[in-house]
N, C-alpha and C. Protein backbone atom coordinates (compact mmCIF):
# COMPACT_ATOMS: atom_id res chain seq x y z
N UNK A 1 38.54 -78.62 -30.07
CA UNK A 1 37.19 -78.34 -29.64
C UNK A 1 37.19 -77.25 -28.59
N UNK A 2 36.23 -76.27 -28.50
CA UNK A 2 35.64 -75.63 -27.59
C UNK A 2 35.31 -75.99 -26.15
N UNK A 3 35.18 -75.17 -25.46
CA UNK A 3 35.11 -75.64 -23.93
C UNK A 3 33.18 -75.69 -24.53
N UNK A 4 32.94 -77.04 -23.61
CA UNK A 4 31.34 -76.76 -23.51
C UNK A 4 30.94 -76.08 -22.95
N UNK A 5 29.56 -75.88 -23.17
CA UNK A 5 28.96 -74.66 -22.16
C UNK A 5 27.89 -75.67 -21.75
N UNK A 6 26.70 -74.91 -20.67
CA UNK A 6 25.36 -75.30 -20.24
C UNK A 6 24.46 -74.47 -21.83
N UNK A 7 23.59 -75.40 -21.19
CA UNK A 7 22.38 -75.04 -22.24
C UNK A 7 22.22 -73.51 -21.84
N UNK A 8 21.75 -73.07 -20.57
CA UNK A 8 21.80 -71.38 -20.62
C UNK A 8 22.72 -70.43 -21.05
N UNK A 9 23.79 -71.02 -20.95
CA UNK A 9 24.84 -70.30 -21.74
C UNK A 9 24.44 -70.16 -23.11
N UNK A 10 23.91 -70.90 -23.78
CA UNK A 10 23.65 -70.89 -25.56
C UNK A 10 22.59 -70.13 -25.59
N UNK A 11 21.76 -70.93 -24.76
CA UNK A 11 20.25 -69.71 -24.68
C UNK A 11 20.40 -68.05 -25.01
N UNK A 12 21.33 -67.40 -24.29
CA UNK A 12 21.49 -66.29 -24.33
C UNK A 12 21.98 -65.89 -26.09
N UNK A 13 22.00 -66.85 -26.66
CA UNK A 13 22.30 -66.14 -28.18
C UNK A 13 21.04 -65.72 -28.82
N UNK A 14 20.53 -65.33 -29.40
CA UNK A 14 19.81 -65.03 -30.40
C UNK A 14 19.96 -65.58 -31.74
N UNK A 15 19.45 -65.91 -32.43
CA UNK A 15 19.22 -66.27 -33.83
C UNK A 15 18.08 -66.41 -34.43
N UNK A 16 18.23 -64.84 -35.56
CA UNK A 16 16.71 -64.79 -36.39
C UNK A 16 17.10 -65.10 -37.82
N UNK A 17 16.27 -64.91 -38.49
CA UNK A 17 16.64 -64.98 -40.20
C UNK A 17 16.23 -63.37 -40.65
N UNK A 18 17.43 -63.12 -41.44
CA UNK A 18 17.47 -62.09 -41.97
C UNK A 18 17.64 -62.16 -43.42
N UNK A 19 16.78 -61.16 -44.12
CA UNK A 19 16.69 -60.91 -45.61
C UNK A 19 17.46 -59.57 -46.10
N UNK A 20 18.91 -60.28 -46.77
CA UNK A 20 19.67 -59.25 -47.31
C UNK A 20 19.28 -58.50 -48.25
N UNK A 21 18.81 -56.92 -48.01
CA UNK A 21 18.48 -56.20 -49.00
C UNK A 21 19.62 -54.95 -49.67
N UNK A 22 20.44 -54.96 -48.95
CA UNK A 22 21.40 -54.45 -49.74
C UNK A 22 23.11 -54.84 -49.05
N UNK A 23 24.11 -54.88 -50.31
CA UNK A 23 25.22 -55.39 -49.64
C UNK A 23 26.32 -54.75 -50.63
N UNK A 24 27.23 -54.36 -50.13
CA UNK A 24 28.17 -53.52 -50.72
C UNK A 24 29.58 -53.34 -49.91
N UNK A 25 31.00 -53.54 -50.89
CA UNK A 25 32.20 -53.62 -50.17
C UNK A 25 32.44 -52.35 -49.50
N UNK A 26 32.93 -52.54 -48.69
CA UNK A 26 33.53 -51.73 -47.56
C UNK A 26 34.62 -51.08 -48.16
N UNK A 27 33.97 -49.28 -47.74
CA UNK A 27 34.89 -48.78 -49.01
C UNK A 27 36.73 -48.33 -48.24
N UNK A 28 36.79 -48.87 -47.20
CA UNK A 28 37.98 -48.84 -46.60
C UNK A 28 38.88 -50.13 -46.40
N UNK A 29 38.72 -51.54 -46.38
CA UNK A 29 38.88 -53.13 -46.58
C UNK A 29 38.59 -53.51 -47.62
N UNK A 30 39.46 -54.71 -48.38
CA UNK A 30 39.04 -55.52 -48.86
C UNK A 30 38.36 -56.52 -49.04
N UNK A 31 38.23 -57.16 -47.52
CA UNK A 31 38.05 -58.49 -47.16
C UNK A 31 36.83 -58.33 -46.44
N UNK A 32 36.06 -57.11 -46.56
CA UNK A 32 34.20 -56.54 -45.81
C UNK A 32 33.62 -56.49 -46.53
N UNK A 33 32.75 -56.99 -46.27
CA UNK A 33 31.21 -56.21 -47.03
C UNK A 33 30.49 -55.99 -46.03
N UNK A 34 29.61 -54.61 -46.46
CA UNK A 34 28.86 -53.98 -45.75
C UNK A 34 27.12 -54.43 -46.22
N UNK A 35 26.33 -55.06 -44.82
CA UNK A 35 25.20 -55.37 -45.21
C UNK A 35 24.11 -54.56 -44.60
N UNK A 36 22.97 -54.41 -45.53
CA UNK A 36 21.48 -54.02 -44.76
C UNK A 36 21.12 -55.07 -44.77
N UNK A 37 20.00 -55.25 -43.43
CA UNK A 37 19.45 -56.64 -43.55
C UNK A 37 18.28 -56.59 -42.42
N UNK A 38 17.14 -56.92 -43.40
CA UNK A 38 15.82 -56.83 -42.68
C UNK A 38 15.67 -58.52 -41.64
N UNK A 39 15.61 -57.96 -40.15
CA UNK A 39 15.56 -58.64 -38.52
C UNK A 39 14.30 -58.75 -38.66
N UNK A 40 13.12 -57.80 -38.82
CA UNK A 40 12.22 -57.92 -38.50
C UNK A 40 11.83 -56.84 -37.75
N UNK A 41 12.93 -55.54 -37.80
CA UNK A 41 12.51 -54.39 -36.46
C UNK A 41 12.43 -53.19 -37.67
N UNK A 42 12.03 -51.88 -36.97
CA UNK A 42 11.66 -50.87 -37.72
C UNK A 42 12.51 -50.43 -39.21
N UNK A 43 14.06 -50.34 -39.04
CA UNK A 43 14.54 -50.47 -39.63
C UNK A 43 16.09 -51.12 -40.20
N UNK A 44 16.16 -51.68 -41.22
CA UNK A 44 17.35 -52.68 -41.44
C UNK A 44 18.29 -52.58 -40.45
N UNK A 45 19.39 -53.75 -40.25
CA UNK A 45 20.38 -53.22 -39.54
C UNK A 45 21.60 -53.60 -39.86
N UNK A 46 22.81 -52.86 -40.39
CA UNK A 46 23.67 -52.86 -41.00
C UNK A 46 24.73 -53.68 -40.12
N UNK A 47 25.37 -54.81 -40.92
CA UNK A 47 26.15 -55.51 -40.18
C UNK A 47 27.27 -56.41 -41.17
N UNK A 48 28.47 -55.90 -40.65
CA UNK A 48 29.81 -56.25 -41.51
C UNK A 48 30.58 -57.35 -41.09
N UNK A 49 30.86 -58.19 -42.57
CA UNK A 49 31.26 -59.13 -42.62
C UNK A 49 32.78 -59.47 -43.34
N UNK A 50 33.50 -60.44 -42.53
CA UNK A 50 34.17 -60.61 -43.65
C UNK A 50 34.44 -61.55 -44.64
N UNK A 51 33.90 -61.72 -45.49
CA UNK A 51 33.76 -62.65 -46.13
C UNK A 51 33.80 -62.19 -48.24
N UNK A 52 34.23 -60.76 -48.40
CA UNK A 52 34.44 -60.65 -49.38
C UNK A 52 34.74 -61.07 -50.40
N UNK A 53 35.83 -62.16 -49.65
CA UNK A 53 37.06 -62.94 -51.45
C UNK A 53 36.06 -64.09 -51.62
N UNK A 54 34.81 -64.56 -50.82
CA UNK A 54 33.76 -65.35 -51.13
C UNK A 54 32.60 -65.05 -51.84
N UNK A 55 31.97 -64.22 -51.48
CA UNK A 55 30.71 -63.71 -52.37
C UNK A 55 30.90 -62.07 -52.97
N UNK A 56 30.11 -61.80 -54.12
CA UNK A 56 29.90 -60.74 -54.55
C UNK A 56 28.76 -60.40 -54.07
N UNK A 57 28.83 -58.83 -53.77
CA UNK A 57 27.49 -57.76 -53.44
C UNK A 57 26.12 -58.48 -54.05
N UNK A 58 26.61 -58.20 -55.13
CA UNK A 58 25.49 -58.40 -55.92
C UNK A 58 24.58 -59.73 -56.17
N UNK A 59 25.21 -60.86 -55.41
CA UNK A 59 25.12 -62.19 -55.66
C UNK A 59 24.07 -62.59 -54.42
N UNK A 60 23.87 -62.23 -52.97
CA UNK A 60 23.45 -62.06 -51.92
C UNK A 60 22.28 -61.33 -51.74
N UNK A 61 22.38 -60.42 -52.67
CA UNK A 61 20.73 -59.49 -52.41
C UNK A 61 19.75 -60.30 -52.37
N UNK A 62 18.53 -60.17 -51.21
CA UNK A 62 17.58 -61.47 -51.52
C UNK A 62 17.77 -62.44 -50.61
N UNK A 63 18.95 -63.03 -50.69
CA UNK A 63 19.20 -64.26 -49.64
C UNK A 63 18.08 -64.32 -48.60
N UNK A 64 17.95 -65.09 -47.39
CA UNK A 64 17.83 -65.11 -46.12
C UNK A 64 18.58 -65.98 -45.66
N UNK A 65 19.59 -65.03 -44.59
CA UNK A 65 20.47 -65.76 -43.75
C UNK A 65 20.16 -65.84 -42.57
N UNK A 66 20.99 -66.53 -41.54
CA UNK A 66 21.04 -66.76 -39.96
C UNK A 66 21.78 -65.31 -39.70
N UNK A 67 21.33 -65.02 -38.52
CA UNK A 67 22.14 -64.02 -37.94
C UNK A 67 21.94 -63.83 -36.78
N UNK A 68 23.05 -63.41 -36.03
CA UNK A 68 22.45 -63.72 -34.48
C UNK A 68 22.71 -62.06 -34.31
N UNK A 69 21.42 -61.89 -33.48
CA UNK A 69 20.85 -60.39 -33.47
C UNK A 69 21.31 -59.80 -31.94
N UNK A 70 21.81 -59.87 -31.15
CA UNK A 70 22.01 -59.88 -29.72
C UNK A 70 23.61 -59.30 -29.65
N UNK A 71 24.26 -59.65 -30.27
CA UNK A 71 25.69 -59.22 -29.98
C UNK A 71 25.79 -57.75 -29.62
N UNK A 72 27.04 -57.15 -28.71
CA UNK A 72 27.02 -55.78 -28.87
C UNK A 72 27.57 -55.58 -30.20
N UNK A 73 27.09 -54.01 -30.22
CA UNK A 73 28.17 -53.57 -31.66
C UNK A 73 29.15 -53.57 -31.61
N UNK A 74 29.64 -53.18 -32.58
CA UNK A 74 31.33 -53.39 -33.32
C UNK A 74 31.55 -52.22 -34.28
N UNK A 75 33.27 -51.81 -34.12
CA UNK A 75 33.55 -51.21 -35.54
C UNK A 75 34.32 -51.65 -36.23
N UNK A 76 33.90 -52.09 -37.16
CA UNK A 76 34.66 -52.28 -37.70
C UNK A 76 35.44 -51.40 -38.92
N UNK A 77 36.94 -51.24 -38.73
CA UNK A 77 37.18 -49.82 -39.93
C UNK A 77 36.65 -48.46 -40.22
N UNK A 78 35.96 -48.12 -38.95
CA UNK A 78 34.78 -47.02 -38.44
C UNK A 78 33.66 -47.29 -38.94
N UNK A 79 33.37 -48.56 -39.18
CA UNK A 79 31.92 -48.66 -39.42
C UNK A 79 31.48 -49.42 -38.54
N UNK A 80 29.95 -49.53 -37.90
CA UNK A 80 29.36 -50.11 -36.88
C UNK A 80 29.04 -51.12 -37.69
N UNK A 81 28.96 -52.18 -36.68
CA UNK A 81 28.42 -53.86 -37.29
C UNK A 81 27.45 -54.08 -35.83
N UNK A 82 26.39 -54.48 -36.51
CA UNK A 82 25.42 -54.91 -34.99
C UNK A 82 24.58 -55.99 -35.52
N UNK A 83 25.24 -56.75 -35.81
CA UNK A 83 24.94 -58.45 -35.36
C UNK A 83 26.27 -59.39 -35.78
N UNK A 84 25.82 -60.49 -36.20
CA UNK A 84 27.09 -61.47 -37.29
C UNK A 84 26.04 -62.33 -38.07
N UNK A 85 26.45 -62.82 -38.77
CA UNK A 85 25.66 -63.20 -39.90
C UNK A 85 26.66 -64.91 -39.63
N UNK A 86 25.92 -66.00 -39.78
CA UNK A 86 26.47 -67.30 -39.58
C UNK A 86 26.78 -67.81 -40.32
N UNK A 87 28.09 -68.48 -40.89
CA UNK A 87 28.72 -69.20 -41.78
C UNK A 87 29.72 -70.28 -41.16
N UNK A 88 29.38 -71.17 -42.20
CA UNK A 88 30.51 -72.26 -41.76
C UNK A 88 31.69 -72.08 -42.74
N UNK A 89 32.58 -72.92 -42.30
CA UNK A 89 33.82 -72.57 -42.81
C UNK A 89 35.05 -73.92 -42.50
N UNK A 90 35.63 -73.82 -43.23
CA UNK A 90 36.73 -74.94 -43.53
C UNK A 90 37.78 -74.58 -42.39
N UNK A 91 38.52 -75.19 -42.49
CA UNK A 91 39.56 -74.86 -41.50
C UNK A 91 40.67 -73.68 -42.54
N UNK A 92 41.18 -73.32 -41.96
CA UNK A 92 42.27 -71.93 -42.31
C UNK A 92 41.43 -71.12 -43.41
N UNK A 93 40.18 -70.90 -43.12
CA UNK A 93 39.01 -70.18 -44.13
C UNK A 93 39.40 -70.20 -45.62
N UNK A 94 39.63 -71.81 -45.83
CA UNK A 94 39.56 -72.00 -47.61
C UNK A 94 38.63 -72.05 -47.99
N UNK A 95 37.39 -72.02 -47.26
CA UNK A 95 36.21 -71.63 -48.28
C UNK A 95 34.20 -71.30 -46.90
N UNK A 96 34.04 -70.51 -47.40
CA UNK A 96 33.41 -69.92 -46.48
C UNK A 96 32.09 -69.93 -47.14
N UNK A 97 30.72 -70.45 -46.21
CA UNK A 97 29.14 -70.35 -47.12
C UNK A 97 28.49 -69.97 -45.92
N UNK A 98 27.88 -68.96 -46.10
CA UNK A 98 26.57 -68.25 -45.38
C UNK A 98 25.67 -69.37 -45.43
N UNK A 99 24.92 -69.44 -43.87
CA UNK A 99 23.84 -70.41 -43.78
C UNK A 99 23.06 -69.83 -44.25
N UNK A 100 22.16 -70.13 -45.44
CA UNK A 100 21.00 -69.44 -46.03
C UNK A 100 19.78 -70.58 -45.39
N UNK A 101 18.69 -69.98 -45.79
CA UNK A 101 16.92 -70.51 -45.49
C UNK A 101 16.27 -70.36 -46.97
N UNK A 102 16.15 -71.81 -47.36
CA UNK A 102 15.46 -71.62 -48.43
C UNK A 102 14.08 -70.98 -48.61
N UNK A 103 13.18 -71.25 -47.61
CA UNK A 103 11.63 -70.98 -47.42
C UNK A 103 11.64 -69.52 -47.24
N UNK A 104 10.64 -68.92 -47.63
CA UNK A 104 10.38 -67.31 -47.66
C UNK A 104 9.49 -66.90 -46.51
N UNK A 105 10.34 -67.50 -45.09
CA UNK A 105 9.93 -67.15 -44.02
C UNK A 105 10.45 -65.48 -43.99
N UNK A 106 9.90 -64.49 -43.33
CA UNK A 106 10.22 -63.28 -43.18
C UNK A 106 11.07 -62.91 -42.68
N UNK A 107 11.80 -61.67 -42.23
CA UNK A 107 13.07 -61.94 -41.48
C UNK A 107 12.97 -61.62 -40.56
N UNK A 108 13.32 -61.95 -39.09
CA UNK A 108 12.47 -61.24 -37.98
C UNK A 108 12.27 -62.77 -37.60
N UNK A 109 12.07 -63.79 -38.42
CA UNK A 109 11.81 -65.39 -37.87
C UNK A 109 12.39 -65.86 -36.79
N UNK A 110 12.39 -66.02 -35.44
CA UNK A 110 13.10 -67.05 -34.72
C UNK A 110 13.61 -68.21 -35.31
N UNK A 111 14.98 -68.55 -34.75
CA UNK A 111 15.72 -69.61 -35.23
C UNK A 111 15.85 -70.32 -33.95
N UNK A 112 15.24 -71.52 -34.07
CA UNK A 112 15.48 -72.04 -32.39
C UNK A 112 16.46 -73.48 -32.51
């Protein structure tokens, strides 16, 4: 287990739902995919995952996932990642599922 935190400590995360509108492997990794994904702000915001040997591109378009919108960026493989997208996962990542939202809340939704 994790060290606990205070409730303000968690506070400071963010978590909205985001609607994957486009997703495509990372043309430098195997184990990335590269996502657009409508937050709810002017325009998408591209954010890389790794979770490749689990889902296909093409299988995800559409979704709405969790994503916590607050993180700094990242490069990953020279590409910028500016959020993370939430998944649970098994222990030694034998098998990995994106928290999806069934309801066709918009993306941009607070997750509280």
């Amino acid at each position: 287990m994790k060290e606990k935190i205070d409730y303000e400590d968690f506070s400071k995360v963010e978590f909205k739902i985001g609607v994957i509108l486009e997703c495509v492997k990372h043309p430098n990794a195997d184990r990335l995919l590269v996502f657009q994904i409508d937050v709810g702000e002017e325009k998408p915001r591209q954010i890389i995952s790794s979770i490749a040997e689990f889902y296909k591109p093409e299988d995800v378009i559409g979704k709405r996932v969790v994503v916590v919108t607050n993180l700094k960026k990242a490069k990953f493989r020279g590409m910028d990642s500016d959020g993370m997208l939430v998944c649970a996962s098994l222990p030694n990542d034998e098998d990995v599922e994106l928290l999806t939202i069934t309801k066709d809340f918009p993306g941009g939704t607070k997750v509280d």
